[in-house]
Protein backbone atom coordinates (compact mmCIF):
# COMPACT_ATOMS: atom_id res chain seq x y z
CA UNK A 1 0.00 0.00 0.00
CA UNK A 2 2.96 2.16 0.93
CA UNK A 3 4.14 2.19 -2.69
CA UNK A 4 0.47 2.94 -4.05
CA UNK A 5 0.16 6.12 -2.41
CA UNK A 6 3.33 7.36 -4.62
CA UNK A 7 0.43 7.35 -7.26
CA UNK A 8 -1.82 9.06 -5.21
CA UNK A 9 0.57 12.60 -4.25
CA UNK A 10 1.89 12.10 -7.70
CA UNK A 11 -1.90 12.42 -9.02
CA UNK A 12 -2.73 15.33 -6.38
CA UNK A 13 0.80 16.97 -7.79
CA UNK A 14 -0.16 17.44 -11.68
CA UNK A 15 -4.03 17.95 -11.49
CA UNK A 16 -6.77 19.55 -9.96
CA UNK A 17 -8.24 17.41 -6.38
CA UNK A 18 -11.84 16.84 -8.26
CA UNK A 19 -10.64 15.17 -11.62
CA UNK A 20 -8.02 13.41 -9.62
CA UNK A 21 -9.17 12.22 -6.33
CA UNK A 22 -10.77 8.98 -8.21
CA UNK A 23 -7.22 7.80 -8.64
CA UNK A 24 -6.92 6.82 -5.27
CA UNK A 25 -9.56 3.93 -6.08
CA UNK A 26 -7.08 2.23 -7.85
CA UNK A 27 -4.89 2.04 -5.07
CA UNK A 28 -5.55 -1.56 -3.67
CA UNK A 29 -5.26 -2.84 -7.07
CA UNK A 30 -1.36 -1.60 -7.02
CA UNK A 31 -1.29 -3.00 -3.84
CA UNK A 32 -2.50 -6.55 -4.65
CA UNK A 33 0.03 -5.73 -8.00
CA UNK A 34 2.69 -5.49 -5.61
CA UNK A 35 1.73 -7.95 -3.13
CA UNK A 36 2.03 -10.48 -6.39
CA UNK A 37 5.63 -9.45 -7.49
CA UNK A 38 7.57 -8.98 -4.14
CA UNK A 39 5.91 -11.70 -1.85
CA UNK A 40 4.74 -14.35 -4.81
CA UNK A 41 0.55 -13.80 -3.73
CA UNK A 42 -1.08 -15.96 -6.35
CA UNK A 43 -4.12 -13.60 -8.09
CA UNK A 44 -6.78 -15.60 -9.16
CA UNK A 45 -8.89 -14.75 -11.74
CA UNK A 46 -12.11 -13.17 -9.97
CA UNK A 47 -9.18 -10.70 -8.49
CA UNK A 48 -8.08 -9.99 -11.89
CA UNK A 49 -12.05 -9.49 -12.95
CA UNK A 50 -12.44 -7.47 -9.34
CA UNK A 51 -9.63 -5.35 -10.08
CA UNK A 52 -10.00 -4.64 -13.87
CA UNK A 53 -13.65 -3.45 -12.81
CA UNK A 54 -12.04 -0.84 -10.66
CA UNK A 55 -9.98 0.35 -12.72
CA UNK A 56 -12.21 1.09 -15.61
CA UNK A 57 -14.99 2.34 -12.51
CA UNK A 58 -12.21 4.63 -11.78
CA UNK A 59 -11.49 5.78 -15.41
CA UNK A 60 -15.08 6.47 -16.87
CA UNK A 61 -15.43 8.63 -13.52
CA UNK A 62 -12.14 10.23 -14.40
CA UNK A 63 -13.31 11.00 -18.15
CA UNK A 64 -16.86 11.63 -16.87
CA UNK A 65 -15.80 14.62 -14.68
CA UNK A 66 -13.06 15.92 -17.33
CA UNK A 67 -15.88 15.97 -19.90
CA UNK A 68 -17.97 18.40 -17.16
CA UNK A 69 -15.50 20.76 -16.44
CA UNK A 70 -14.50 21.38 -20.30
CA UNK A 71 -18.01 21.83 -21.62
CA UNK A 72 -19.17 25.59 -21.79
């Protein structure tokens, strides 16, 4: 999780807190990432289904509240 939040100042550091804050959803996906690579968790595929959800959850909302703040 520690390594997750890098994401999360880095996404606070180049945009505005509204369009970015939805980042931080994807944040225990890195950390199950990193959980498999450094200490050899086995993902199965419902966490693979789980965590692809979230990420595209977290990207529509993303594109859904650039596409507010752009329109006149």
């Amino acid at each position: 999780m520690f390594l997750g939040f890098f994401a999360w100042y880095r996404g606070l550091a180049i945009g505005p807190m509204a369009q970015v804050s939805q980042i931080q959803l994807v944040q225990p996906v890195m950390s199950i990432c990193w959980a498999a690579l450094f200490l050899r968790e086995q993902i199965t595929l419902p966490t693979i289904l789980g965590g692809s959800t979230v990420i595209a959850s977290a990207g529509i909302a993303v594109r859904t509240r650039l596409g507010r703040t752009h329109k006149p």
